[in-house]
Every structure is written in C-alpha cells, then in structure tokens.
PDB file of N, CA and C in Angstrom:
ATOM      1  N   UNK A   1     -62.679  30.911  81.780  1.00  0.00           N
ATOM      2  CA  UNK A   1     -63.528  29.756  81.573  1.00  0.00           C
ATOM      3  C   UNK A   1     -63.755  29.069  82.915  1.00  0.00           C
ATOM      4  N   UNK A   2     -65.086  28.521  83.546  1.00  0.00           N
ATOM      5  CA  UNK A   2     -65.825  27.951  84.003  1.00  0.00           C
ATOM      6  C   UNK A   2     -66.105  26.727  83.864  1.00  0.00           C
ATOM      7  N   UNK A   3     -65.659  25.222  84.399  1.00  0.00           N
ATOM      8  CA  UNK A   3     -66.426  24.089  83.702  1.00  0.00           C
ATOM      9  C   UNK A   3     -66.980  23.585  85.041  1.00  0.00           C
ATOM     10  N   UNK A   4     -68.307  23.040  85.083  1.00  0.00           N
ATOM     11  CA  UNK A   4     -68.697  22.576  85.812  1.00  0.00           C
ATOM     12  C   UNK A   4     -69.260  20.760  85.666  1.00  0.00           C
ATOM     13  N   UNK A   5     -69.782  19.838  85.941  1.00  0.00           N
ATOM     14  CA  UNK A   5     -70.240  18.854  85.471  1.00  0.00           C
ATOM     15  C   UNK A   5     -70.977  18.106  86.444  1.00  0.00           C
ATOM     16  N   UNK A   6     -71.885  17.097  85.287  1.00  0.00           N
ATOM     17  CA  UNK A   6     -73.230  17.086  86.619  1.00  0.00           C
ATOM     18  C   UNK A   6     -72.805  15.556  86.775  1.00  0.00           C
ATOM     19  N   UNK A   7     -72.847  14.826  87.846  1.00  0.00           N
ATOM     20  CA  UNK A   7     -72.493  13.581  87.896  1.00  0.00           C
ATOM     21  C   UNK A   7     -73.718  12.954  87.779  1.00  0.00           C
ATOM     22  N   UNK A   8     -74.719  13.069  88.141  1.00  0.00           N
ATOM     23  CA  UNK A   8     -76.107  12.570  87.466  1.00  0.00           C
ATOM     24  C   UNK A   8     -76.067  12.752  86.305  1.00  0.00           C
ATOM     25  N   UNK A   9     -75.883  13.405  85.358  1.00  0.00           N
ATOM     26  CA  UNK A   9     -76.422  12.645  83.704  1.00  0.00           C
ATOM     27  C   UNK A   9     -75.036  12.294  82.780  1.00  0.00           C
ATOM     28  N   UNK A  10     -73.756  12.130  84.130  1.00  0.00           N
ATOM     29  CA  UNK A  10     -72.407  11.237  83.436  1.00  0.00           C
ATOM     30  C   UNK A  10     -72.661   9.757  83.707  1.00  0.00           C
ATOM     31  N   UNK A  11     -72.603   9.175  81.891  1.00  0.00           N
ATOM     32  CA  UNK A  11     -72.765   8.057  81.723  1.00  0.00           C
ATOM     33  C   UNK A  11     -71.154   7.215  81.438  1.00  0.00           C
ATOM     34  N   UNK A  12     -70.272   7.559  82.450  1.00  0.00           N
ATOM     35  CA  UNK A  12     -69.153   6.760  82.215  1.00  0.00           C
ATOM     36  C   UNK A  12     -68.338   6.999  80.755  1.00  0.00           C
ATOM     37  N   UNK A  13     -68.784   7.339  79.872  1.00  0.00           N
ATOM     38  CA  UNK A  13     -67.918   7.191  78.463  1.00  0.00           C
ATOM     39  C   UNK A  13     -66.882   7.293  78.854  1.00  0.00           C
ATOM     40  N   UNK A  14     -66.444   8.633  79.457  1.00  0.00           N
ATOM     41  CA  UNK A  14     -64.847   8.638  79.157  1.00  0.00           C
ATOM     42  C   UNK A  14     -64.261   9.425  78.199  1.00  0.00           C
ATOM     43  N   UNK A  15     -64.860   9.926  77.527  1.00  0.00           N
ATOM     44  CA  UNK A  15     -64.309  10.893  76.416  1.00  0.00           C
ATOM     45  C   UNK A  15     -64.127  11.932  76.926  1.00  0.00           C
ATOM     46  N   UNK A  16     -64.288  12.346  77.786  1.00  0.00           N
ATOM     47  CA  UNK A  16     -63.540  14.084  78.046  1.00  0.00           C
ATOM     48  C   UNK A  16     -62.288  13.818  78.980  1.00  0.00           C
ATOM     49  N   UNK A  17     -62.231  12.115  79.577  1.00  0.00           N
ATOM     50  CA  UNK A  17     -60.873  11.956  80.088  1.00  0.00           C
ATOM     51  C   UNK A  17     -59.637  12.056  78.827  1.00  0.00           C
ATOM     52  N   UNK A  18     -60.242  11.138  77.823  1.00  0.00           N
ATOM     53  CA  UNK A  18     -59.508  10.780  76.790  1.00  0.00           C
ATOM     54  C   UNK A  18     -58.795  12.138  76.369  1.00  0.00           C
ATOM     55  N   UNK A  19     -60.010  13.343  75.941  1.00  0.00           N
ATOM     56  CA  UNK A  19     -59.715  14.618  75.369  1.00  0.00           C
ATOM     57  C   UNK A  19     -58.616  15.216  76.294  1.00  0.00           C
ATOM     58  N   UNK A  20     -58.905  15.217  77.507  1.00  0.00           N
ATOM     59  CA  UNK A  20     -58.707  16.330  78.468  1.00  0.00           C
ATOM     60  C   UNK A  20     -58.114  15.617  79.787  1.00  0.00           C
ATOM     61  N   UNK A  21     -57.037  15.059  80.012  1.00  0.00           N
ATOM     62  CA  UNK A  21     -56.841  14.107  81.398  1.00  0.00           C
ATOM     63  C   UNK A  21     -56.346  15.376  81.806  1.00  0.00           C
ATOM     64  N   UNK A  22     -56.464  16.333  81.902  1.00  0.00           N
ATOM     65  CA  UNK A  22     -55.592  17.438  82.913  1.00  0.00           C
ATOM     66  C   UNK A  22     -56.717  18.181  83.709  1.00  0.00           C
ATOM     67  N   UNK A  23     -58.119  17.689  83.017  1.00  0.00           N
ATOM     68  CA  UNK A  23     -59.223  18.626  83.361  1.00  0.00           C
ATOM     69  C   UNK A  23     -60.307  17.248  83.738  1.00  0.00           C
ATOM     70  N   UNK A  24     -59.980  16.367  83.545  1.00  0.00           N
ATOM     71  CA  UNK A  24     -61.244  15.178  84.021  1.00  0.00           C
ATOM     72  C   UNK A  24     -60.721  14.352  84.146  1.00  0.00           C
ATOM     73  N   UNK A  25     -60.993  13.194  85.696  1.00  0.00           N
ATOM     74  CA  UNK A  25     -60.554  12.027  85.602  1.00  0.00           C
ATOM     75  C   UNK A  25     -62.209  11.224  85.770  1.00  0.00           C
ATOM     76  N   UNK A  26     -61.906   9.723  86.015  1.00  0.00           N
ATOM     77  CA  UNK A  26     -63.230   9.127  86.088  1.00  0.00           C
ATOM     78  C   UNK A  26     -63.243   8.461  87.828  1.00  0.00           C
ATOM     79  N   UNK A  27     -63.817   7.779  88.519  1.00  0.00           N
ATOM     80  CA  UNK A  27     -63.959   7.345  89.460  1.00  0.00           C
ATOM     81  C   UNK A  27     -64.090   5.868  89.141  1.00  0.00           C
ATOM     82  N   UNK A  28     -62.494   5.108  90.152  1.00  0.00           N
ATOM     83  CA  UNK A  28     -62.546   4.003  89.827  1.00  0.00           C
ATOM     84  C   UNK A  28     -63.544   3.061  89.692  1.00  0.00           C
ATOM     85  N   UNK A  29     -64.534   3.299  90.778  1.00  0.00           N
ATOM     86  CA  UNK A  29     -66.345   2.159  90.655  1.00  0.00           C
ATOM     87  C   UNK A  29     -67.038   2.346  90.115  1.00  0.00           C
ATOM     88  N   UNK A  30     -67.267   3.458  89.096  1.00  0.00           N
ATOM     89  CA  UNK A  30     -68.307   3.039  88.572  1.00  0.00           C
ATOM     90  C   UNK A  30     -68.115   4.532  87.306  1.00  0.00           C
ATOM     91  N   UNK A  31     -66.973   4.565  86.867  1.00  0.00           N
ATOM     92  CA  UNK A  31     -66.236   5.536  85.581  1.00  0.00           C
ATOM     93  C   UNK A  31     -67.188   6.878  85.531  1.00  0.00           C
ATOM     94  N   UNK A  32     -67.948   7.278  86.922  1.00  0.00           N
ATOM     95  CA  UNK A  32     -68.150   8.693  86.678  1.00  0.00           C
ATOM     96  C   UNK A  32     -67.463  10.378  86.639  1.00  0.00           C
ATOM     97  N   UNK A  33     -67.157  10.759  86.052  1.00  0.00           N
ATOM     98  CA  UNK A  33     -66.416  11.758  85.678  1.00  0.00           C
ATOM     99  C   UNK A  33     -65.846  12.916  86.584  1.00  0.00           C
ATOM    100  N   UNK A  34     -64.677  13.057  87.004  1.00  0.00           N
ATOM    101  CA  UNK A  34     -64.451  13.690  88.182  1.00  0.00           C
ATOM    102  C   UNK A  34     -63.703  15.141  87.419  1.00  0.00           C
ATOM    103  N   UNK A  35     -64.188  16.324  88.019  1.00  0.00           N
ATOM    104  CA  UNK A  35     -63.996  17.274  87.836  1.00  0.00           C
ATOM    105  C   UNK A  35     -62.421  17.532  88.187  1.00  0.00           C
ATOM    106  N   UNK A  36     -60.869  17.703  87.789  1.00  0.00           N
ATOM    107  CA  UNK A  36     -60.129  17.803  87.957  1.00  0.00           C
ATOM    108  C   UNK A  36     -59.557  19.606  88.537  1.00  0.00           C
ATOM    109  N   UNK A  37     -59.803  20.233  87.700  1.00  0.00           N
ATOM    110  CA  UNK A  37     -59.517  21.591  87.532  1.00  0.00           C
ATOM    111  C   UNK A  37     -60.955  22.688  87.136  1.00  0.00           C
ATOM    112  N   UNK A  38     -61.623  23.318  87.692  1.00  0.00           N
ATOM    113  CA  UNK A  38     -62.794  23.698  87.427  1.00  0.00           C
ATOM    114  C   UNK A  38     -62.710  25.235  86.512  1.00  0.00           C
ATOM    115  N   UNK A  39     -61.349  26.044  86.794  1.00  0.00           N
ATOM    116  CA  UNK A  39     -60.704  26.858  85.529  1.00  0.00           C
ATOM    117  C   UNK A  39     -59.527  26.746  85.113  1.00  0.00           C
ATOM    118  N   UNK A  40     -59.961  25.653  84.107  1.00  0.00           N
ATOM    119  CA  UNK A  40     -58.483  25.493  83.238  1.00  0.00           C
ATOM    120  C   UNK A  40     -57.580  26.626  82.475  1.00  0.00           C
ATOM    121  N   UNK A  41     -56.433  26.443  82.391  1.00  0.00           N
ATOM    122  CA  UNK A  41     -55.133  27.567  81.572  1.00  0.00           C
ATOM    123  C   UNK A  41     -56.337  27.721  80.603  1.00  0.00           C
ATOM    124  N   UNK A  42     -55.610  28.570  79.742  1.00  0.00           N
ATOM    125  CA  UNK A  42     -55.994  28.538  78.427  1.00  0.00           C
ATOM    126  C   UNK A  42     -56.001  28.040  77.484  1.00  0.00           C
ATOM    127  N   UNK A  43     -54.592  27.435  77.655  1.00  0.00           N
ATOM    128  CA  UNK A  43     -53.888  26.420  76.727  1.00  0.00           C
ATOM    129  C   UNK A  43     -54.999  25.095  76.568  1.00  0.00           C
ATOM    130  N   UNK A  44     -55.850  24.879  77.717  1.00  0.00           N
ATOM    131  CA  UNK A  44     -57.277  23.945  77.581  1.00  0.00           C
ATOM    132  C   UNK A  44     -58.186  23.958  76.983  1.00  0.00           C
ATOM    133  N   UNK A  45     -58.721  25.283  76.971  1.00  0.00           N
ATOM    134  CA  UNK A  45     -59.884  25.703  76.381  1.00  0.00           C
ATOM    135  C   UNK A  45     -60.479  25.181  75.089  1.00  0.00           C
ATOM    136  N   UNK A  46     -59.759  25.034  74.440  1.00  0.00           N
ATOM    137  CA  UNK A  46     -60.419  24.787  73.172  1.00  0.00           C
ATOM    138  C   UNK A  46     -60.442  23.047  73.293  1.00  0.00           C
ATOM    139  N   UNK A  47     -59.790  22.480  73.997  1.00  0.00           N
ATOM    140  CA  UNK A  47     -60.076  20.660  73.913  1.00  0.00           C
ATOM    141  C   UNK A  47     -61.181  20.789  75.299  1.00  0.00           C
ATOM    142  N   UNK A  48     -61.523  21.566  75.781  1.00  0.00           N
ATOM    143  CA  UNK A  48     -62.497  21.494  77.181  1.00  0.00           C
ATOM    144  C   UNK A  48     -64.058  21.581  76.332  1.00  0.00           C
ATOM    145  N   UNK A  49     -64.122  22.514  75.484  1.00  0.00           N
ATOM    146  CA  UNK A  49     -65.002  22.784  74.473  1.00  0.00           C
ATOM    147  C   UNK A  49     -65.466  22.082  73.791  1.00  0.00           C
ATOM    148  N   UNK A  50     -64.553  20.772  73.235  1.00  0.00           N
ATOM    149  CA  UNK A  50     -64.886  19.581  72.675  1.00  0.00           C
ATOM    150  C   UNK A  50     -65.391  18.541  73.140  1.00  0.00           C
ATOM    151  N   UNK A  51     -64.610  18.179  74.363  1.00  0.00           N
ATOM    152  CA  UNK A  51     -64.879  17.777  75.436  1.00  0.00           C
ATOM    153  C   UNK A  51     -66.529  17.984  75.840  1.00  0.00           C
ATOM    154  N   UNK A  52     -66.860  19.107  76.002  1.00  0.00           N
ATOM    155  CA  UNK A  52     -68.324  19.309  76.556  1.00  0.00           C
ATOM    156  C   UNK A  52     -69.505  19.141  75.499  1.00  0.00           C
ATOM    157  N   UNK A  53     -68.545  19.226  74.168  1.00  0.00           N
ATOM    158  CA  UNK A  53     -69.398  19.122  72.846  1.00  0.00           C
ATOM    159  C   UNK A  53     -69.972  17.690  72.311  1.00  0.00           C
ATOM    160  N   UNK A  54     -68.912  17.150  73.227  1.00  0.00           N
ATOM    161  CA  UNK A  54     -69.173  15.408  72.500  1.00  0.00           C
ATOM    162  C   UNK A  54     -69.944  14.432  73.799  1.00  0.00           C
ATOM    163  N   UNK A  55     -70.024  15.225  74.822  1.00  0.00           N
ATOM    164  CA  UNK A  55     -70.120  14.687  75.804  1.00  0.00           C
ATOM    165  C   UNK A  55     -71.769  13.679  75.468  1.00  0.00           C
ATOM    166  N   UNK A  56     -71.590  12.335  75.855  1.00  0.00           N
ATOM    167  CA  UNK A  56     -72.770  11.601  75.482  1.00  0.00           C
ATOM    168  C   UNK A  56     -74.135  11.900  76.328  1.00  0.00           C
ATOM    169  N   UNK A  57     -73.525  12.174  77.606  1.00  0.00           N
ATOM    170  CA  UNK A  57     -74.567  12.543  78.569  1.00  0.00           C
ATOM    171  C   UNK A  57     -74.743  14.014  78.894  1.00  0.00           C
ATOM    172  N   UNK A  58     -74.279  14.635  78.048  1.00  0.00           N
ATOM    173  CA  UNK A  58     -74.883  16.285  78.075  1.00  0.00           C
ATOM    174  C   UNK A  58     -74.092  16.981  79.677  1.00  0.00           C
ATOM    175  N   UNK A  59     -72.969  16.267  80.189  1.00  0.00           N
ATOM    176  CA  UNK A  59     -72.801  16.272  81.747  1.00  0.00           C
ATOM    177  C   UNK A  59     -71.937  17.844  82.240  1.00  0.00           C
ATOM    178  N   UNK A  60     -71.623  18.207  80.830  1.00  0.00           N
ATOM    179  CA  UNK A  60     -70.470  19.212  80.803  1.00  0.00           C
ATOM    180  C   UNK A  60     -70.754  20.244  80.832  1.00  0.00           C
ATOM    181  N   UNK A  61     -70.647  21.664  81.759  1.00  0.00           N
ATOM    182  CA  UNK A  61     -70.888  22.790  81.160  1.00  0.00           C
ATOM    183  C   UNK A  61     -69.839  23.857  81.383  1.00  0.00           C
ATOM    184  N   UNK A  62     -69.880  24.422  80.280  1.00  0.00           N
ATOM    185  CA  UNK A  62     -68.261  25.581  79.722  1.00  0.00           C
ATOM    186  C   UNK A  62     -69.181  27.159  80.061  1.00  0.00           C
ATOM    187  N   UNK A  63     -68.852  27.740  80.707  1.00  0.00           N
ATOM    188  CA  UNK A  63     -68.920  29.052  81.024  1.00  0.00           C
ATOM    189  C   UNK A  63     -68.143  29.614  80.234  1.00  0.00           C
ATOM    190  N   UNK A  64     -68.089  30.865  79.977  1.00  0.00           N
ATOM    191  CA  UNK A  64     -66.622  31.572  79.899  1.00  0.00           C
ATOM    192  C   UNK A  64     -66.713  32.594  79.954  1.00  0.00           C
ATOM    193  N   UNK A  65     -67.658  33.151  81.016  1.00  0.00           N
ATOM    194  CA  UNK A  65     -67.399  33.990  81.861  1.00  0.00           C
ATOM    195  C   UNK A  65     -66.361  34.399  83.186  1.00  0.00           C
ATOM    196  N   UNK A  66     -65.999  33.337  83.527  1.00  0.00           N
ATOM    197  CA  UNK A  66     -64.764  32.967  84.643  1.00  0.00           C
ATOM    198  C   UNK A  66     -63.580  33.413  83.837  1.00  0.00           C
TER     199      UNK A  66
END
C-alpha cells in the first residue's frame, strides 16, 4: 500500500488523524494533514482505507500497488 495526500483539497477535519495517528498528523497553523508514513504495516491498512473513505476533502489516496 501507497498513501499519498494532497494538501490543497485538506480541509483540516482531522479524521484520518483521529482514525490513523500512526499514519497522519495535522500541522499546528492551520490543521492541514501531514503525511506521517507513506507505506504503512499492514496492520494499517484497513483503518488507512477508512481514513481515505471518509475523508471530507477527497485529500487521500490509497494505492495498493506498493
């Protein structure tokens, strides 16, 4: 797996920190979404998935080709 994320269409929510703090943090000024780990274990995968599923601003994208 592959995650990449676009900081232009992250609108701060915060929900893939919430899901996933091992794989996203936010940036203290202004809560845009910081890419932590770009191929997570496995043991991630399936909350990274959710994560990209709920995402409000579409910011997330899951490969899984990697």
């Amino acid at each position: 797996m592959k995650v990449t994320v676009d900081e232009g269409k992250c609108c701060g929510a915060g929900t893939c920190v919430m899901l996933a703090p091992d794989v996203f943090d936010q940036r203290d000024d202004d809560g845009i979404v910081i890419l932590l780990d770009e191929t997570p274990a496995e043991a991630h995968h399936a909350i990274v998935r959710e994560a990209a599923s709920v995402c409000p601003g579409v910011a997330i994208s899951v490969s899984e080709d990697a």
